[in-house]
Protein backbone atom coordinates (compact mmCIF):
# COMPACT_ATOMS: atom_id res chain seq x y z
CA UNK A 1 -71.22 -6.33 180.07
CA UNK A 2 -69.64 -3.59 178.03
CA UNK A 3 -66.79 -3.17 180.23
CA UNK A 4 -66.22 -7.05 180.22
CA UNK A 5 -66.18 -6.90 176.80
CA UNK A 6 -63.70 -4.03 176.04
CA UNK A 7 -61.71 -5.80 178.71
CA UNK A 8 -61.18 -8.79 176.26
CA UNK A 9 -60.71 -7.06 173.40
CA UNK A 10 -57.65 -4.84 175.26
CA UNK A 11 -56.46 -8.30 176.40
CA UNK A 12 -56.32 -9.67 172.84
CA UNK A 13 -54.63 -6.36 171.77
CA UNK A 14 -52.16 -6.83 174.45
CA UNK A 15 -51.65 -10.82 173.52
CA UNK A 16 -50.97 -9.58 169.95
CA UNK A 17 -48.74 -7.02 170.42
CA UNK A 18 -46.29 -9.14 172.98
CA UNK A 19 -46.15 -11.69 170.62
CA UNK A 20 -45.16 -10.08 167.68
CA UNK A 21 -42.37 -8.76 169.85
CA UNK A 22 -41.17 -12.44 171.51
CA UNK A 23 -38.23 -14.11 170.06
CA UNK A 24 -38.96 -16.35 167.58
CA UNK A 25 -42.58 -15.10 167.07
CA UNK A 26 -43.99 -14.52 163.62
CA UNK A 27 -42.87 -11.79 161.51
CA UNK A 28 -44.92 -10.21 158.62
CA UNK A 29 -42.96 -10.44 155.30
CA UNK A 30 -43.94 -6.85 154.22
CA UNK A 31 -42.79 -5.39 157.99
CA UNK A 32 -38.82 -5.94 157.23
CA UNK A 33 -37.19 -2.52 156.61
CA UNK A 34 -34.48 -3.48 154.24
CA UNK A 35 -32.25 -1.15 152.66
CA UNK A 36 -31.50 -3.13 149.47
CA UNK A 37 -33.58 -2.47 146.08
CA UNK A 38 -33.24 -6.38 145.60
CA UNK A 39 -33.37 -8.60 147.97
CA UNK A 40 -33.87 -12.36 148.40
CA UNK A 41 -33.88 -14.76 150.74
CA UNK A 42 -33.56 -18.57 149.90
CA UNK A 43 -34.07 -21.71 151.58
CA UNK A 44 -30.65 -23.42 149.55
CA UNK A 45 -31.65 -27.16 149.91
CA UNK A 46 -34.64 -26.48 147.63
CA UNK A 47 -34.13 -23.42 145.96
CA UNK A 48 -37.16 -21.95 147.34
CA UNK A 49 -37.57 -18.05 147.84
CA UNK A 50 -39.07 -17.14 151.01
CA UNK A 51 -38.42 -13.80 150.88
CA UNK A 52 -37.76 -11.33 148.03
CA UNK A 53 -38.09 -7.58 147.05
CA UNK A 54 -37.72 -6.84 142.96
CA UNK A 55 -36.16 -10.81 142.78
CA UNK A 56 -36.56 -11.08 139.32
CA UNK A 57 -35.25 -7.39 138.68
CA UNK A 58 -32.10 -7.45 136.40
CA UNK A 59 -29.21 -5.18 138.20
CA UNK A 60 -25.41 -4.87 138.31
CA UNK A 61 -24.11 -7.33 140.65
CA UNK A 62 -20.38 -6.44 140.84
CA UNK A 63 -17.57 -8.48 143.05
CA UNK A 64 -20.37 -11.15 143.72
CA UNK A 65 -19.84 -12.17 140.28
CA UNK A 66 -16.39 -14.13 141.67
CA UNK A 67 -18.64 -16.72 143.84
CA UNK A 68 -19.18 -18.31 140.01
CA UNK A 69 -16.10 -17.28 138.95
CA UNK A 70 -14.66 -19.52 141.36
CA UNK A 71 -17.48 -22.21 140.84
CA UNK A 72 -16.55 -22.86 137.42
CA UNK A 73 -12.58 -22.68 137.84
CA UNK A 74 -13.09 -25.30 140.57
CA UNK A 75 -15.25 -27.49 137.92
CA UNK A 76 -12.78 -27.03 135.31
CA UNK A 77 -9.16 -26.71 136.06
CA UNK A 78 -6.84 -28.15 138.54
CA UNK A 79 -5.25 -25.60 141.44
CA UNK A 80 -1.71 -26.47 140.91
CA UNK A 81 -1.72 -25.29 137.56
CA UNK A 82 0.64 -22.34 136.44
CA UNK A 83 -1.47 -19.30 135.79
CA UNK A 84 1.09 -16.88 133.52
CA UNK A 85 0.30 -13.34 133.74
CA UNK A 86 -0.65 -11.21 130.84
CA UNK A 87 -0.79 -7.98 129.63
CA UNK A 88 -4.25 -7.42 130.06
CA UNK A 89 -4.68 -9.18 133.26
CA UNK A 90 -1.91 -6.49 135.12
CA UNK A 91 -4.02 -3.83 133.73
CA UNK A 92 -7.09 -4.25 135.70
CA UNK A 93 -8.21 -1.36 137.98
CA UNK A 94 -8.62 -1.35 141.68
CA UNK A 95 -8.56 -3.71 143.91
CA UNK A 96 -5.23 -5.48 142.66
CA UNK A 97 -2.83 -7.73 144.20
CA UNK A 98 -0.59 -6.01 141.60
CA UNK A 99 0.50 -8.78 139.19
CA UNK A 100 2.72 -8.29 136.69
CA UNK A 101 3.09 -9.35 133.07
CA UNK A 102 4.79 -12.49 132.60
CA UNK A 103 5.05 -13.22 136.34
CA UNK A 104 3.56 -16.86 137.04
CA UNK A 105 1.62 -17.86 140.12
CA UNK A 106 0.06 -21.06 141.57
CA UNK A 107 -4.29 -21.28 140.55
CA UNK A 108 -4.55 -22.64 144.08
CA UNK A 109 -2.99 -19.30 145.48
CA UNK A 110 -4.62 -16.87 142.96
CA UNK A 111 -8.46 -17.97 144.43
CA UNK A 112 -7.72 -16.96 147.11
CA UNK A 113 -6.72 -13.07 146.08
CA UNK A 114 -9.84 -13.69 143.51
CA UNK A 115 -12.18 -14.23 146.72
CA UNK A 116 -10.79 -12.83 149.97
CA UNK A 117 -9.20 -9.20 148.70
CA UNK A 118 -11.82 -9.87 145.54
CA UNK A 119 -8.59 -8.56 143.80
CA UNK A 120 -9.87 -7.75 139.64
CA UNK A 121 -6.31 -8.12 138.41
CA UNK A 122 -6.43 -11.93 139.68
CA UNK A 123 -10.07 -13.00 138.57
CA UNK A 124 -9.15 -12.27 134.91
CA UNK A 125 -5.31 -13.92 135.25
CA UNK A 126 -7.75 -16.97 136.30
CA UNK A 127 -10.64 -16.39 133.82
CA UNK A 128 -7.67 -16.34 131.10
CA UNK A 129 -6.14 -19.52 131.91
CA UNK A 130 -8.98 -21.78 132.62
CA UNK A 131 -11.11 -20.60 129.78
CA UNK A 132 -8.25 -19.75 127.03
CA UNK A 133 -9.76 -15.89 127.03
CA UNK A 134 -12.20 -13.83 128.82
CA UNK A 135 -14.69 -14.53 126.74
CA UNK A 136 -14.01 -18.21 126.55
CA UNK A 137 -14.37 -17.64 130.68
CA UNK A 138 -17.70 -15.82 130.17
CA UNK A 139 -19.47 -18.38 127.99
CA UNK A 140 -18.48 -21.08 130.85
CA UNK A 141 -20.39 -18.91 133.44
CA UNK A 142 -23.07 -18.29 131.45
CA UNK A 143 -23.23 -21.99 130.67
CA UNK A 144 -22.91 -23.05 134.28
CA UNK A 145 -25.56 -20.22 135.20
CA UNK A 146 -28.08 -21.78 132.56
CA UNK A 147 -27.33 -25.56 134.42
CA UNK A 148 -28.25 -23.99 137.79
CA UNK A 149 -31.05 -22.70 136.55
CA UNK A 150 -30.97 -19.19 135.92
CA UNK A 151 -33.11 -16.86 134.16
CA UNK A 152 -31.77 -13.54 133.98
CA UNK A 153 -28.52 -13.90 134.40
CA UNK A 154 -25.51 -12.35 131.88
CA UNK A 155 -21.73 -12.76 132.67
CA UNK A 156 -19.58 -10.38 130.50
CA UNK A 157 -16.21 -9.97 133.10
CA UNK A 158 -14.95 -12.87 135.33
CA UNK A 159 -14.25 -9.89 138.17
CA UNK A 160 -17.92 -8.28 138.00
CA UNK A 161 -16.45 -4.57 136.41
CA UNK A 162 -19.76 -3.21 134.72
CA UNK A 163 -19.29 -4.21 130.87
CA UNK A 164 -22.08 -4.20 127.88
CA UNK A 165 -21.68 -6.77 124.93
CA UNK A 166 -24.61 -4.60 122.70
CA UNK A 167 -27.75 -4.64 124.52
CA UNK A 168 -26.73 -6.57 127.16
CA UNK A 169 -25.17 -6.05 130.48
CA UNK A 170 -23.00 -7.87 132.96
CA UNK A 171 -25.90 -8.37 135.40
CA UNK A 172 -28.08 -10.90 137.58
CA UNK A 173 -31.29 -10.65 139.82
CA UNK A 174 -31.09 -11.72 143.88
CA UNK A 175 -33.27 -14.55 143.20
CA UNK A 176 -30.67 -16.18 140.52
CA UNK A 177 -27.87 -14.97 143.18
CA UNK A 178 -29.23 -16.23 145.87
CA UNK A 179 -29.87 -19.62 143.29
CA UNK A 180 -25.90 -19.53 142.54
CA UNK A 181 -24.72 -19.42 145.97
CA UNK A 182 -27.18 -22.28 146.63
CA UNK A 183 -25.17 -24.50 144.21
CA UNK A 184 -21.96 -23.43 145.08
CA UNK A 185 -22.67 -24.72 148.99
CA UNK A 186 -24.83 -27.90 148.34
CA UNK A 187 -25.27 -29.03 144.62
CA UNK A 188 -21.22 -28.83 143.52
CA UNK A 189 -18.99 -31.38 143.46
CA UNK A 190 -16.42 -29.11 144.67
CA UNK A 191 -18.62 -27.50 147.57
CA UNK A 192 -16.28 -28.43 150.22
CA UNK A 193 -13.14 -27.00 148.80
CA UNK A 194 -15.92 -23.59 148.06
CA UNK A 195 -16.42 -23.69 151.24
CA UNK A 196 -12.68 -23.98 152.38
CA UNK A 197 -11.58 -21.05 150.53
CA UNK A 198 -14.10 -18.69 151.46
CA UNK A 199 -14.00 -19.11 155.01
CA UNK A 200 -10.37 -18.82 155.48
CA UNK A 201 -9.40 -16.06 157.50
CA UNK A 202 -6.20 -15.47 155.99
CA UNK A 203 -3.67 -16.45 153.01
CA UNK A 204 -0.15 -16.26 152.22
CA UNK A 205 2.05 -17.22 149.05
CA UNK A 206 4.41 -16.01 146.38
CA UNK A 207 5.13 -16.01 142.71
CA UNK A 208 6.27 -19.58 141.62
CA UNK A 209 9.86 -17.71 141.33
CA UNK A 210 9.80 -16.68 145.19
CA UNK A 211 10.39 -12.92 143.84
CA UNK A 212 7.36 -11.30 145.28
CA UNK A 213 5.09 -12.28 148.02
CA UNK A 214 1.85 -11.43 149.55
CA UNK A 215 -1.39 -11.79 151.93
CA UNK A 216 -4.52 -12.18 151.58
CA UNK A 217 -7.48 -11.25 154.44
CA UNK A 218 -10.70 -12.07 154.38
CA UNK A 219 -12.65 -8.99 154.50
CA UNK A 220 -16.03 -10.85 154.91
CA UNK A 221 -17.25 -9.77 158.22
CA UNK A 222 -20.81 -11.93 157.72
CA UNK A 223 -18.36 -14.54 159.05
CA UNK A 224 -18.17 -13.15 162.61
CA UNK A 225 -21.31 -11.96 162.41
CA UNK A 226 -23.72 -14.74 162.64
CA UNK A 227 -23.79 -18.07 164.33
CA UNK A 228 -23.37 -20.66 161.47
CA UNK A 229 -22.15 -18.34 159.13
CA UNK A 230 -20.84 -20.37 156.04
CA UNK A 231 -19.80 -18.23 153.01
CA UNK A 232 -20.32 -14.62 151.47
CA UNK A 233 -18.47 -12.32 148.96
CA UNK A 234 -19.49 -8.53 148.69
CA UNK A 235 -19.05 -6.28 145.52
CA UNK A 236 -19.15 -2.85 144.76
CA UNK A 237 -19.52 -0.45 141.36
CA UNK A 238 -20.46 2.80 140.74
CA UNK A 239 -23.17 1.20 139.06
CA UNK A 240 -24.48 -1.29 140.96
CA UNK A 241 -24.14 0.16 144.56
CA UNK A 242 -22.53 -2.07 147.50
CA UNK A 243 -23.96 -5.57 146.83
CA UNK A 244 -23.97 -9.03 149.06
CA UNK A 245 -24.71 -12.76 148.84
CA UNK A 246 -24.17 -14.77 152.36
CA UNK A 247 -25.28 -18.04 153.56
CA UNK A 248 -25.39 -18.99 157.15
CA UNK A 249 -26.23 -22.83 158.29
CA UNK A 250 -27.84 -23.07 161.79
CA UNK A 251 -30.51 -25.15 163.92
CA UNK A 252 -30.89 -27.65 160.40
CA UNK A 253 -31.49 -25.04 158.04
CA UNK A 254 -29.42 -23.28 155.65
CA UNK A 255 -30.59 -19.74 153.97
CA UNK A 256 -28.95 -17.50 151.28
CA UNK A 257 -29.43 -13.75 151.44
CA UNK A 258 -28.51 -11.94 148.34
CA UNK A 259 -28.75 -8.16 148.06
CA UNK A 260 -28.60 -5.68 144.69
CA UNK A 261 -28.18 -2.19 145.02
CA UNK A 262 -27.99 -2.01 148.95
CA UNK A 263 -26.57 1.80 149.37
CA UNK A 264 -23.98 3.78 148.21
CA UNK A 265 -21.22 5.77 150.14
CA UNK A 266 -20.95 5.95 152.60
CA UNK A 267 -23.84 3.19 153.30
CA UNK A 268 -21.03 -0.09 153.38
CA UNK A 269 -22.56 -1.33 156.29
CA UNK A 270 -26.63 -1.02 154.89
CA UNK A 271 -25.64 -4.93 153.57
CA UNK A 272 -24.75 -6.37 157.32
CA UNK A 273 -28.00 -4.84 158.43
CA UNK A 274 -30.21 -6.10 155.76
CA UNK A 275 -28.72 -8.98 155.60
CA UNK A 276 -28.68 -10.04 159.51
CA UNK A 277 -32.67 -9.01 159.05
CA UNK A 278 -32.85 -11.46 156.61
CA UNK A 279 -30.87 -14.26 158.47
CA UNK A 280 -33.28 -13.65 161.40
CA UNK A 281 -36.45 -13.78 159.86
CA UNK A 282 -35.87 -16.86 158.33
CA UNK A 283 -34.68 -18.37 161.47
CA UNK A 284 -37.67 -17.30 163.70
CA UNK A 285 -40.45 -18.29 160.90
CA UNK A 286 -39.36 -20.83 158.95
CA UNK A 287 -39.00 -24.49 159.57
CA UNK A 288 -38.99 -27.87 157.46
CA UNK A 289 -41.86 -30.09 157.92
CA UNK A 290 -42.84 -33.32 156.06
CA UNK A 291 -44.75 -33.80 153.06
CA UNK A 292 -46.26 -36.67 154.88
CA UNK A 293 -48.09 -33.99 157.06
CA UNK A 294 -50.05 -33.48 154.06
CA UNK A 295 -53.53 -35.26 153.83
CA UNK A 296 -54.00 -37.51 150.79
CA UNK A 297 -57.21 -37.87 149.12
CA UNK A 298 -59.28 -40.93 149.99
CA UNK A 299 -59.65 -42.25 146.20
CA UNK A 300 -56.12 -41.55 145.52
CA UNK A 301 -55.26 -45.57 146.13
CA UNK A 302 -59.25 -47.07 145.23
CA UNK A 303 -59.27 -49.43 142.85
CA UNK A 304 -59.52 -48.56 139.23
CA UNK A 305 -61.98 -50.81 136.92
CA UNK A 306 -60.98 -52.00 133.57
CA UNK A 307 -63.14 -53.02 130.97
CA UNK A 308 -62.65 -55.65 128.20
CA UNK A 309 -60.10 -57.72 130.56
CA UNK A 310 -59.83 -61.43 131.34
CA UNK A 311 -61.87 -62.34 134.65
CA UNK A 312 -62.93 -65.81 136.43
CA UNK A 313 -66.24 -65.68 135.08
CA UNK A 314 -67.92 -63.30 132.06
CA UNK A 315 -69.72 -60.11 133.22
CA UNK A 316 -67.68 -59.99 136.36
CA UNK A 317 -66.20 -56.13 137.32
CA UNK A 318 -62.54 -56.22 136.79
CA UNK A 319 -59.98 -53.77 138.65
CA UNK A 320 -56.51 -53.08 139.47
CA UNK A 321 -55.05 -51.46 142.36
CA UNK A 322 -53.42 -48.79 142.76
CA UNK A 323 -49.74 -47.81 144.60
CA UNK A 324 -47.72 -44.85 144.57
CA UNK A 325 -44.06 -45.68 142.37
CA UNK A 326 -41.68 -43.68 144.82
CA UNK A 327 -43.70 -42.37 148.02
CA UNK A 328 -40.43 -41.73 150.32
CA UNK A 329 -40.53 -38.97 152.59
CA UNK A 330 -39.57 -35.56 151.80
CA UNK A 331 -39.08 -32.11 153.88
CA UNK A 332 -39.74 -28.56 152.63
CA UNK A 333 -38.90 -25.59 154.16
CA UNK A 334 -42.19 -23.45 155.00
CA UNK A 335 -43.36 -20.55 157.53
CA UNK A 336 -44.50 -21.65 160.76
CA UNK A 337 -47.80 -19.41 162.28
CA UNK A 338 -48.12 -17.69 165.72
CA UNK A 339 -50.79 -15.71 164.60
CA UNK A 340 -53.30 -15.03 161.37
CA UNK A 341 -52.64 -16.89 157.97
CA UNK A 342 -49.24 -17.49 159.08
CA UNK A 343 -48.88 -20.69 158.51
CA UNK A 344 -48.00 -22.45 154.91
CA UNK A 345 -49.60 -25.74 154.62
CA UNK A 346 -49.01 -28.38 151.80
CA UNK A 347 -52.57 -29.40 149.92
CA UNK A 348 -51.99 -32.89 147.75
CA UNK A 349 -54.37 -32.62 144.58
CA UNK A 350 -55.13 -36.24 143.04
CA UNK A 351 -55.13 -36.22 139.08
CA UNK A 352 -55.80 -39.93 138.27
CA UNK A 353 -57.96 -41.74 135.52
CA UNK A 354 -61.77 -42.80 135.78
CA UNK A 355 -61.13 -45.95 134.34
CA UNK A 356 -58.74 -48.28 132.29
CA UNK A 357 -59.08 -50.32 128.99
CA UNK A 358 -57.16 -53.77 128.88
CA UNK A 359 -54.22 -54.97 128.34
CA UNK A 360 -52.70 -53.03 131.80
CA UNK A 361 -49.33 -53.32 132.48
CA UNK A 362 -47.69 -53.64 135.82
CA UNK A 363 -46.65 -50.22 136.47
CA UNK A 364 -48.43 -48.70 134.22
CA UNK A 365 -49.33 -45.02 135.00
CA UNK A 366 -52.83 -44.15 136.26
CA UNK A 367 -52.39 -40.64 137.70
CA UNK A 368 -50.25 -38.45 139.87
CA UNK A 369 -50.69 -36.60 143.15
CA UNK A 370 -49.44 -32.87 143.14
CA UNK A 371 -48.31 -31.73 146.87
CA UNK A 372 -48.66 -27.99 146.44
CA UNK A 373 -47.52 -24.82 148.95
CA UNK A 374 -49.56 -21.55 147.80
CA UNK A 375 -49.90 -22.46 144.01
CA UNK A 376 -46.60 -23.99 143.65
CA UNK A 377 -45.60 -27.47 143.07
CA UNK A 378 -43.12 -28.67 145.23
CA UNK A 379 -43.56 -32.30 144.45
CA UNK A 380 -45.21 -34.78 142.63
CA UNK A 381 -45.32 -38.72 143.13
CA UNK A 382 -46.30 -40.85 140.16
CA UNK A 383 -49.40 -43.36 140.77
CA UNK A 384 -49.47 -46.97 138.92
CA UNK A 385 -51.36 -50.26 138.64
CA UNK A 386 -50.14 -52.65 140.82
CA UNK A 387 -51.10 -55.81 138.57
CA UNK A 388 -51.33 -56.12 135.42
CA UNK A 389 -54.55 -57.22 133.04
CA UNK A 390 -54.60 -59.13 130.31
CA UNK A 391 -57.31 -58.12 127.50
CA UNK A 392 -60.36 -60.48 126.55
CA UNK A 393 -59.27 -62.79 123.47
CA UNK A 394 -60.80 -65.70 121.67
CA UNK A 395 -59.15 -68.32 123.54
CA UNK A 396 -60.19 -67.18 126.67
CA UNK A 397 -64.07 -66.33 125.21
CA UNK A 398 -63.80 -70.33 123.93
CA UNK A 399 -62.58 -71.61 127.48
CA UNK A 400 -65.70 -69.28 129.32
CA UNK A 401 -67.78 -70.68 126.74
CA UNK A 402 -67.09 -74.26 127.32
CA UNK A 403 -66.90 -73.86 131.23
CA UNK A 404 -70.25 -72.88 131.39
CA UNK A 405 -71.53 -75.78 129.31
CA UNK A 406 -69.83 -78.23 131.50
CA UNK A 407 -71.20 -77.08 134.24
């Protein structure tokens, strides 16, 4: 008997262990070996994290400060302006395409020095002419970073340079990264032309004079990487190490990896590996699956009963029904279990009112049901009467009245 029963147990081990190890099998959040201090990983349709180490830690963020630099030039200015170079602009420190004072260029060309050499000297010719200064640039990212839904998020430089502005610092966390890249690939009105720009391989063009030309390559090897690869833009500072926001589309899903602080030199390549890891583990355990999966209380559509309204007779129980005021389906992106408490499930919580006092209205709100992953709310869908009541009144006490007697 003992030998039958160590037998099992060894085959369970066994079972276990090959699992873990099969594609697609479930992966433990807290068994990735990451190299980044701050990591993320977002589901970008709803903004959801689903993975993150030190999210909500405020770091340095460097060249991946031009992925909203872009954004908001998109949003706000037209690409066949003429950018004219100044002073300031030429004077920006490595990378450079090498602009000059006074020389003019084509917006639609500059973008594309801004985001495939991530050239400084171009991000603040941009930041200068669509925002009137750098700081005019600055409070536009910081507004557009407020609208997406940031929360620790400060833009001094339109080219990610470390700056202060007294005790702040130009900095951002992986989870409001991860949120910005998010927008810039779904939620913009200019995602597609986003999209266009950062995955082109290659750009040439001149000044509008034809004096001086140049080309651009995309140095973002995420691209070539990954099946489904969309977008990325890397950064580097002294400060905040070699950084990395991606986003990669594949199999229905589409997941943003950003990365703060991942290595130093010579660690350039730390941010391929960490964020592959990241690609792969959302691909293997995550999956969207319906909120209609979820099981709704019983009561949630009862009737309700309300007191003091007009009935067919006096004394009789009156009620309204009840129907949900927008109950389409909706999908959320949650970890699917091979093996113990892997799976997320979706629990629907009913908050809705004993009982109602007439006049009802059509409607009228009774309640709401709260679809919840962990302790999260992901969605909530408004309940109402569906009739209305109208509330006992002396006519209607004077027609009961004589009803009765002429019975």
């Amino acid at each position: 008997m003992k030998k039958k029963f160590a037998a099992f147990l060894a085959a369970i081990v066994l079972f276990l262990s090959m699992s873990k190890h099969c594609a697609g099998a479930y992966v433990y959040a807290d068994e990735l070996m990451l190299y980044a201090k701050s990591a993320v990983l977002m589901d970008a349709d709803s903004g959801r994290v689903l993975y993150e180490r030190n999210g909500h830690e405020q770091m340095a963020m460097a060249s991946t400060t031009k992925i909203m630099t872009l954004i908001v030039t998109l949003e706000n200015a037209s690409l066949d302006d003429t950018v004219t170079v100044s002073a300031y602009a030429a004077s920006m420190p490595d990378v450079q395409l090498n602009i000059r004072e006074g020389e003019q260029y084509r917006l639609g060309d500059l973008v594309y020095s801004l985001m495939l050499e991530s050239h400084n000297d171009s991000a603040v010719a941009i930041a200068e002419h669509v925002g009137g200064s750098v700081e005019g640039f600055a409070a536009l990212m910081n507004q557009k970073a407020e609208e997406i839904g940031c929360e620790n998020t400060y833009y001094i430089t339109p080219n990610g340079l470390d700056a202060t502005n007294g005790d702040k610092f130009h900095s951002t966390t992986a989870r409001d990264l991860a949120l910005v890249m998010s927008y810039c690939i779904k939620q913009s009105p200019q995602k597609e032309k986003f999209l266009e720009i950062t995955r082109t391989p290659s750009h040439s063009f001149s000044d509008t004079a034809g004096k001086r030309s140049f080309r651009c390559t995309n140095h973002n090897a995420f691209l070539g990487m990954m099946t489904g690869a969309l977008s990325g833009k890397t950064g580097f500072t002294n400060k905040a190490g070699y950084c990395y926001v991606g986003a990669l589309e594949r199999d229905g899903k589409t997941f943003v990896v950003a990365l703060l602080a991942c290595g130093w030199p010579n660690h350039r390549t730390y941010k391929w590996s960490d964020t592959r890891t990241l690609m792969e583990f959302g691909l293997a355990n995550y999956d969207y699956r319906s909120f209609e999966e979820a099981q709704i209380p019983e009561s949630a559509f009862a009737d309700i009963k309300v007191t003091g309204a007009k009935g067919d007779k006096i004394g009789c129980v009156e009620t309204v029904g009840v129907e949900a005021a927008e109950l389409q389906d909706e999908t959320l992106c949650q970890r699917e279990g091979l093996l113990m408490n892997g799976e997320e499930k979706i629990t629907v919580t009913l908050h809705k009112v004993k009982g109602l006092s007439a006049p009802v209205q059509k409607g009228q709100k009774v309640g709401h049901l709260s679809y919840k992953v962990g302790d999260e709310e992901w969605k909530r869908v408004e309940l109402v009467a569906a009739q209305g009541k109208e509330a006992i009144d002396f006519i209607w006490c004077l027609k009961m009245v004589f009803g009765k007697w002429s019975v």
